[in-house]
N, C-alpha and C. Protein backbone atom coordinates (compact mmCIF):
# COMPACT_ATOMS: atom_id res chain seq x y z
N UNK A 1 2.63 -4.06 0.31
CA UNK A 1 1.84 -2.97 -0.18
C UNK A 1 2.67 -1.69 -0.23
N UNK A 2 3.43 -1.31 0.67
CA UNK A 2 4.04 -0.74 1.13
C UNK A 2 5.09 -0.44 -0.35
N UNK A 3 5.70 -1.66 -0.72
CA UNK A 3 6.92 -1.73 -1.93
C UNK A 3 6.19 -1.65 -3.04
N UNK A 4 5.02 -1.25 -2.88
CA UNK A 4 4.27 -1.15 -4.64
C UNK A 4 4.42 0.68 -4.40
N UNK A 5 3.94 1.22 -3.49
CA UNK A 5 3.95 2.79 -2.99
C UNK A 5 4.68 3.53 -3.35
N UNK A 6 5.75 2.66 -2.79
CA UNK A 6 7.55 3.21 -3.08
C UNK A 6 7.91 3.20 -4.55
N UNK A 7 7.84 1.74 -5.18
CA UNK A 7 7.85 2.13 -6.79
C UNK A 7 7.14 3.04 -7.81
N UNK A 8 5.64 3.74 -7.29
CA UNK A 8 4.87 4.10 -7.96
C UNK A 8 5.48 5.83 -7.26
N UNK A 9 5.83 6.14 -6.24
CA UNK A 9 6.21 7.15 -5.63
C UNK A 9 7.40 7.73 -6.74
N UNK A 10 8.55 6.28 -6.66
CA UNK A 10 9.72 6.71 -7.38
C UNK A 10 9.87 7.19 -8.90
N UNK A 11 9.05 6.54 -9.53
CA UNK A 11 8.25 6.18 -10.97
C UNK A 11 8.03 7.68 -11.06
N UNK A 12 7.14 8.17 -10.14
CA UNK A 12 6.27 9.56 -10.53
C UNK A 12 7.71 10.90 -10.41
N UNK A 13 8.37 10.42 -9.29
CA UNK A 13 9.36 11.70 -8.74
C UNK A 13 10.27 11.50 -10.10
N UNK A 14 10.62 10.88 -10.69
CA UNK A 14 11.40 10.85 -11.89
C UNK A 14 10.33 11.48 -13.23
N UNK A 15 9.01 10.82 -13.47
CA UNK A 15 8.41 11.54 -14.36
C UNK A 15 8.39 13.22 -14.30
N UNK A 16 8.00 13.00 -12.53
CA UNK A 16 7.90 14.85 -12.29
C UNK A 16 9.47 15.58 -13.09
N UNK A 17 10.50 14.60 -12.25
CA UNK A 17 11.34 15.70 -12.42
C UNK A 17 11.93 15.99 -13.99
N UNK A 18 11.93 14.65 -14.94
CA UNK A 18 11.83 15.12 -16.04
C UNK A 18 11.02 16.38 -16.93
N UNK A 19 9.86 16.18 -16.66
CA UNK A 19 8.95 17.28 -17.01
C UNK A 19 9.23 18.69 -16.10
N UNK A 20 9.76 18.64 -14.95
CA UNK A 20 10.11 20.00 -14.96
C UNK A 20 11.45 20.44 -15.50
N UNK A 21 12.15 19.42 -16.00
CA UNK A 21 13.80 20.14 -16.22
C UNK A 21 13.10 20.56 -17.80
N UNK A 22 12.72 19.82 -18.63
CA UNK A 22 12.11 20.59 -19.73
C UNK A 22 11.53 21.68 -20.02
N UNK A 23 10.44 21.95 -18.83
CA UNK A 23 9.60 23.05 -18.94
C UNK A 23 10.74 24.14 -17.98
N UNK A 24 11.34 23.93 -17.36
CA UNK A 24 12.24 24.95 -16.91
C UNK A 24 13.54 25.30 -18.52
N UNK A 25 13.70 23.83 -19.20
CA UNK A 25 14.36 24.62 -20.73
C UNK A 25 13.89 25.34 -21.28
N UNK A 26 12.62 25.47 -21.67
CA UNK A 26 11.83 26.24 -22.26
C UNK A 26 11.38 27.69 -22.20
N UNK A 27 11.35 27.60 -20.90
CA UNK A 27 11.33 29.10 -20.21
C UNK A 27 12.53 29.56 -20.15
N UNK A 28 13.31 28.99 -19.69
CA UNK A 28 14.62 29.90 -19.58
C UNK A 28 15.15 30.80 -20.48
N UNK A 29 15.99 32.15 -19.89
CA UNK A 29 16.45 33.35 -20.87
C UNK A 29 17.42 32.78 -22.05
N UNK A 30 17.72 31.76 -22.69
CA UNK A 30 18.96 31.33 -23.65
C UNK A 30 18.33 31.53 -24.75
N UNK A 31 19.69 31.51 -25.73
CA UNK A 31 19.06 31.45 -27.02
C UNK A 31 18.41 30.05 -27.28
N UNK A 32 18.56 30.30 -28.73
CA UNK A 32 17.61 29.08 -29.32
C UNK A 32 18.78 27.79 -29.46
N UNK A 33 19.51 27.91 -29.32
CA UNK A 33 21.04 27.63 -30.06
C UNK A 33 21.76 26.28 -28.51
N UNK A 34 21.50 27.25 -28.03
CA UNK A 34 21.73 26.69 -26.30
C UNK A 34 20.72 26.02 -25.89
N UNK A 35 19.69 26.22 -25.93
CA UNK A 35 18.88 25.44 -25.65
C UNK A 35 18.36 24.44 -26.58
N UNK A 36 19.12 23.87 -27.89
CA UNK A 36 18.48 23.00 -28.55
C UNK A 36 19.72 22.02 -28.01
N UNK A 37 20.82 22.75 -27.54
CA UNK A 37 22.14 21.98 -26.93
C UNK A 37 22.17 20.77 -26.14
N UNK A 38 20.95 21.87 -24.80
CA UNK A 38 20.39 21.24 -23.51
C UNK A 38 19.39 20.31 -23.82
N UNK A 39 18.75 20.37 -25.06
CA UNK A 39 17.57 19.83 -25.29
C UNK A 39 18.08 18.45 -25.59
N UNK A 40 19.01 18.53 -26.33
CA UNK A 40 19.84 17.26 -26.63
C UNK A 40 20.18 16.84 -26.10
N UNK A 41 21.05 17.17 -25.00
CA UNK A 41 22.08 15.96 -23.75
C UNK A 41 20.98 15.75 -23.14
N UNK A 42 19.81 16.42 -22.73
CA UNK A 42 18.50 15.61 -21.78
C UNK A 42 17.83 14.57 -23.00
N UNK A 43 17.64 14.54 -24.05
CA UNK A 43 17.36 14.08 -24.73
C UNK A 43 18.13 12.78 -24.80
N UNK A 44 19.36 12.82 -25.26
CA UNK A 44 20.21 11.66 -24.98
C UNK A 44 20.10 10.71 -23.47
N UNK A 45 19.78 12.02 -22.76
CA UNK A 45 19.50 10.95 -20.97
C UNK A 45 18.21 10.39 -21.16
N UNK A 46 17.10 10.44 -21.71
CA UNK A 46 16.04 9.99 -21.70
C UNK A 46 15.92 8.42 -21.18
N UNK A 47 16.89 8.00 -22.42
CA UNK A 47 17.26 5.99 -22.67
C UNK A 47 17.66 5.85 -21.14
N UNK A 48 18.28 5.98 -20.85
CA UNK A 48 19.00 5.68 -19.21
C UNK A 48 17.92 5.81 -18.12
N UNK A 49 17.43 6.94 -18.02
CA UNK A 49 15.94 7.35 -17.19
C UNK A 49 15.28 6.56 -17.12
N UNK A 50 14.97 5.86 -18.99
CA UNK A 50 13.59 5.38 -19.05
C UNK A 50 13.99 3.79 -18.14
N UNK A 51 15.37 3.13 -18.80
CA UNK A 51 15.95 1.71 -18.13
C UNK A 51 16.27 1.98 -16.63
N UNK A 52 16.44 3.35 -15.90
CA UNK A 52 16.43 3.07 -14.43
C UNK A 52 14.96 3.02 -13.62
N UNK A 53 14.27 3.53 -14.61
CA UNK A 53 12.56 3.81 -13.83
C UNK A 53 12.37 2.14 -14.38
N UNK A 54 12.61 1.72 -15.53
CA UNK A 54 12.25 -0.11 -15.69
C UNK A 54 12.63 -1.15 -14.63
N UNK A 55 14.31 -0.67 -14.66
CA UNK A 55 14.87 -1.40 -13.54
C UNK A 55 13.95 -1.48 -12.16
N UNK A 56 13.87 0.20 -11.51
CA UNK A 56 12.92 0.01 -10.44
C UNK A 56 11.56 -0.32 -10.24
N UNK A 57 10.63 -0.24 -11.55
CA UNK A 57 9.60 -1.13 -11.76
C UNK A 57 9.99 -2.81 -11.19
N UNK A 58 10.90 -3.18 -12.29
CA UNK A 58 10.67 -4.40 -12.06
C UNK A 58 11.39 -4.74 -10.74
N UNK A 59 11.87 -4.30 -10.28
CA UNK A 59 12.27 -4.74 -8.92
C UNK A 59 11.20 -4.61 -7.79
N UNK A 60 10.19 -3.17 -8.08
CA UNK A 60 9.40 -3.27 -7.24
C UNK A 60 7.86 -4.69 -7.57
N UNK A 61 8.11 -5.13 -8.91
CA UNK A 61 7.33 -6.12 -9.14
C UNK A 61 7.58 -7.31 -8.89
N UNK A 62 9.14 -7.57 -8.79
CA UNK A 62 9.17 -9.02 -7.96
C UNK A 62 9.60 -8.75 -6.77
N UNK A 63 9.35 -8.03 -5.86
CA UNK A 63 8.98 -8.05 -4.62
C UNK A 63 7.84 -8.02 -4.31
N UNK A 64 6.95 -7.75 -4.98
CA UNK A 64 5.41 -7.89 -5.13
C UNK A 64 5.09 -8.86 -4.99
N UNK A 65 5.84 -9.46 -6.06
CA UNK A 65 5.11 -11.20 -6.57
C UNK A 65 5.57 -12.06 -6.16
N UNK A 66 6.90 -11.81 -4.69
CA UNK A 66 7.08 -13.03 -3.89
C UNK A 66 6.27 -12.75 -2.55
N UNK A 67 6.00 -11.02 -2.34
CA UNK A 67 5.47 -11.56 -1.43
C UNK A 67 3.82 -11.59 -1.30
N UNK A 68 3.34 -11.43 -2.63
CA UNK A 68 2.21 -12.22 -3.50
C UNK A 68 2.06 -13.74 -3.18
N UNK A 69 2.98 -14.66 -3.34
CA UNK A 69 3.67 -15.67 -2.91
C UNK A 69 3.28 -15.98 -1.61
N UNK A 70 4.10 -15.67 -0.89
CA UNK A 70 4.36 -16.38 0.48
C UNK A 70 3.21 -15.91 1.04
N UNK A 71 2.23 -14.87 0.55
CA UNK A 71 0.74 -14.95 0.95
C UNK A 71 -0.05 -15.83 0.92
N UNK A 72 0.42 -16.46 -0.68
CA UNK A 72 -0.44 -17.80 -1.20
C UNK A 72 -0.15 -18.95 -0.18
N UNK A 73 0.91 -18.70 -0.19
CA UNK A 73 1.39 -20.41 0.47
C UNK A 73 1.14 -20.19 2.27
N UNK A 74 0.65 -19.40 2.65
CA UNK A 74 0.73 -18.70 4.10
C UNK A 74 -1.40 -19.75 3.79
N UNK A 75 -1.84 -18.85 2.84
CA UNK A 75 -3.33 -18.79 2.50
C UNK A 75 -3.62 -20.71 2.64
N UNK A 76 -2.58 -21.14 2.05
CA UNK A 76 -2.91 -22.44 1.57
C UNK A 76 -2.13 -23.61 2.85
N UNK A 77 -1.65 -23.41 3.74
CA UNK A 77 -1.67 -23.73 5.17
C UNK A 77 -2.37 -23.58 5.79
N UNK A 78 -2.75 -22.62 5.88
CA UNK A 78 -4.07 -22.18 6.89
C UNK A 78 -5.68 -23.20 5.98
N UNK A 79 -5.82 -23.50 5.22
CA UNK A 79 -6.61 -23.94 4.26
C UNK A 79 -6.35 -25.61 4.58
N UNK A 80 -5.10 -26.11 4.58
CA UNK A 80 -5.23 -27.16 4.77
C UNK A 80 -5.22 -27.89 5.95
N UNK A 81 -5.19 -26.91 7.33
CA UNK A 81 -5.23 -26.79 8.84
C UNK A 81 -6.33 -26.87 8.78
N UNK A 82 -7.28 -26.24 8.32
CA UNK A 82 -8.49 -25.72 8.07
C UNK A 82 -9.62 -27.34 7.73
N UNK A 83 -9.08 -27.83 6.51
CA UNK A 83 -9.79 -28.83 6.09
C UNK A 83 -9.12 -30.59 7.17
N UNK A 84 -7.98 -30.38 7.56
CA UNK A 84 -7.78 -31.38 8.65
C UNK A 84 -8.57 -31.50 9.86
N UNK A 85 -8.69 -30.14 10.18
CA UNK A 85 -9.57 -30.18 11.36
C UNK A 85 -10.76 -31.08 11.58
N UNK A 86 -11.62 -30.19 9.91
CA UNK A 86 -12.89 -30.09 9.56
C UNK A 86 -12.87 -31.99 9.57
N UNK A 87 -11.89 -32.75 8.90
CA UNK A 87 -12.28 -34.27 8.87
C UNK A 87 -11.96 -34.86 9.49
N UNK A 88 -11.18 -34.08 10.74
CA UNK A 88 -11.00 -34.88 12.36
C UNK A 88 -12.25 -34.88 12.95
N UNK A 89 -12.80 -33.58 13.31
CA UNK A 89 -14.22 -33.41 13.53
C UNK A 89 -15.30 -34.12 13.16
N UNK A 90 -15.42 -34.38 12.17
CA UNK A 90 -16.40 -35.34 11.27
C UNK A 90 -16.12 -36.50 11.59
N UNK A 91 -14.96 -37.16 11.95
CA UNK A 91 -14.12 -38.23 12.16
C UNK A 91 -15.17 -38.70 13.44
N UNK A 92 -14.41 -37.62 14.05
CA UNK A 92 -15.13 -37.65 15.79
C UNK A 92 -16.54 -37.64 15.89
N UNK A 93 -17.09 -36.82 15.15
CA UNK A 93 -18.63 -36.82 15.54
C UNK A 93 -19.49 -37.96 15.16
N UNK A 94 -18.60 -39.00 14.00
CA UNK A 94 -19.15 -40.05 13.23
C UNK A 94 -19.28 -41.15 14.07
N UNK A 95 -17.97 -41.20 15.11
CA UNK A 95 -17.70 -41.61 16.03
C UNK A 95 -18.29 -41.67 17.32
N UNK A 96 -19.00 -40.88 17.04
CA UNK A 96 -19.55 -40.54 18.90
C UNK A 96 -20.63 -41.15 18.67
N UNK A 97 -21.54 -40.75 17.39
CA UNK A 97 -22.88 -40.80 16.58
C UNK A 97 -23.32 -42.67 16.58
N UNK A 98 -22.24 -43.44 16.06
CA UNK A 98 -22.08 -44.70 16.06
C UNK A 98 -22.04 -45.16 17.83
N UNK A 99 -21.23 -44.95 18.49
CA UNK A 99 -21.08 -45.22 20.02
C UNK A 99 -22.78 -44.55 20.44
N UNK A 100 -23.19 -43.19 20.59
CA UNK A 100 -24.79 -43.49 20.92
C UNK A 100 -25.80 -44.53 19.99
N UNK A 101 -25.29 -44.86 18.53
CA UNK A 101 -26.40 -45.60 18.38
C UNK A 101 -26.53 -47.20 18.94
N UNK A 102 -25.02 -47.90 19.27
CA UNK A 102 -24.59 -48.75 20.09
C UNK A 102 -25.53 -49.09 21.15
N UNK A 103 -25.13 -47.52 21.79
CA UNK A 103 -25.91 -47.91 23.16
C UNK A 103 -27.36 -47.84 23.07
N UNK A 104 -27.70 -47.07 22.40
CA UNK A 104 -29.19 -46.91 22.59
C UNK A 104 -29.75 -48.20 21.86
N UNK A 105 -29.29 -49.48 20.94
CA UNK A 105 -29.64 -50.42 20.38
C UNK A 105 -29.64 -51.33 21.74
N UNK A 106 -28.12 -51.32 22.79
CA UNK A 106 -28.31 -52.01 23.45
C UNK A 106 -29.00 -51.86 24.62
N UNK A 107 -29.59 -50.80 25.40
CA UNK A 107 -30.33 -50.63 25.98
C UNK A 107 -31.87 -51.01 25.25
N UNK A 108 -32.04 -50.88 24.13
CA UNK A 108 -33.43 -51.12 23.63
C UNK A 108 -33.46 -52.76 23.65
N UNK A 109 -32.52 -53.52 23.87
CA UNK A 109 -32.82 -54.88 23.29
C UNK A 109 -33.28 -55.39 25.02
N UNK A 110 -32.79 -55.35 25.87
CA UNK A 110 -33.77 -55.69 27.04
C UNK A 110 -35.11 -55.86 26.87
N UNK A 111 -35.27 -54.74 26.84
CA UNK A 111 -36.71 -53.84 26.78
C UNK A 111 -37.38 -55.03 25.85
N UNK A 112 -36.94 -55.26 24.33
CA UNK A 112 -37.87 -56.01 23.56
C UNK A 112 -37.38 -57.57 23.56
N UNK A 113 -36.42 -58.10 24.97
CA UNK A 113 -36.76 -59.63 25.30
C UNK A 113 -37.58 -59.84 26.04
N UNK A 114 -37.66 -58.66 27.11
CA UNK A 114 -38.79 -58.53 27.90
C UNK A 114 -40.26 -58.74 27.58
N UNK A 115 -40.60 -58.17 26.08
CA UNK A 115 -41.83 -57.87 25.49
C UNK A 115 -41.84 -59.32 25.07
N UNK A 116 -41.03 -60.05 24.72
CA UNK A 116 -41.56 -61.50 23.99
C UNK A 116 -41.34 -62.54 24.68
């Protein structure tokens, strides 16, 4: 969660700081001449900006999505611990269920040689 924060943190501090080096061109005392200069070499940096904020996107997205991942597979252990139990249990109780009906058949059969 933490590495989505950081990318969306980094993402923004680069948007910010683009938008202020512009709006600080704009204001500034230069001519028009100089500042269409500056306007240009930031202009030219744009492409690079835009592929290092991509780069750190996608890096912060496959760290996401492995450990997206190893959540799943964390999720799906515990799930199948989960359902072993559940048909040991059932196992056992089917088990016990059969052993009282055992006995209680064989205790009842006295009882009805007795009666005949």
């Amino acid at each position: 969660m933490s590495n989505n924060r950081s990318g969306v943190f980094i993402g923004g501090l680069m948007l910010g700081a683009t938008i202020g080096a512009l709006t600080g061109l704009l204001v500034a005392p230069r001519t028009g001449r100089e500042t269409r200069k500056i306007l240009k070499k930031s202009a030219n940096a744009i492409p690079e900006l835009a592929e290092d904020l991509s780069t750190s996107v996608q890096i912060q997205a496959d760290r996401l999505s492995a450990s997206a991942l190893r959540n799943w597979d964390d999720t799906l252990d515990r799930l199948r611990e989960a359902i072993a139990a559940g048909v040991d249990a059932s196992q056992r109780e089917s088990q016990d269920l059969k052993r009282q009906t055992s006995v209680d058949d064989s205790d009842s059969l006295p009882q009805q040689l007795e009666r005949s």
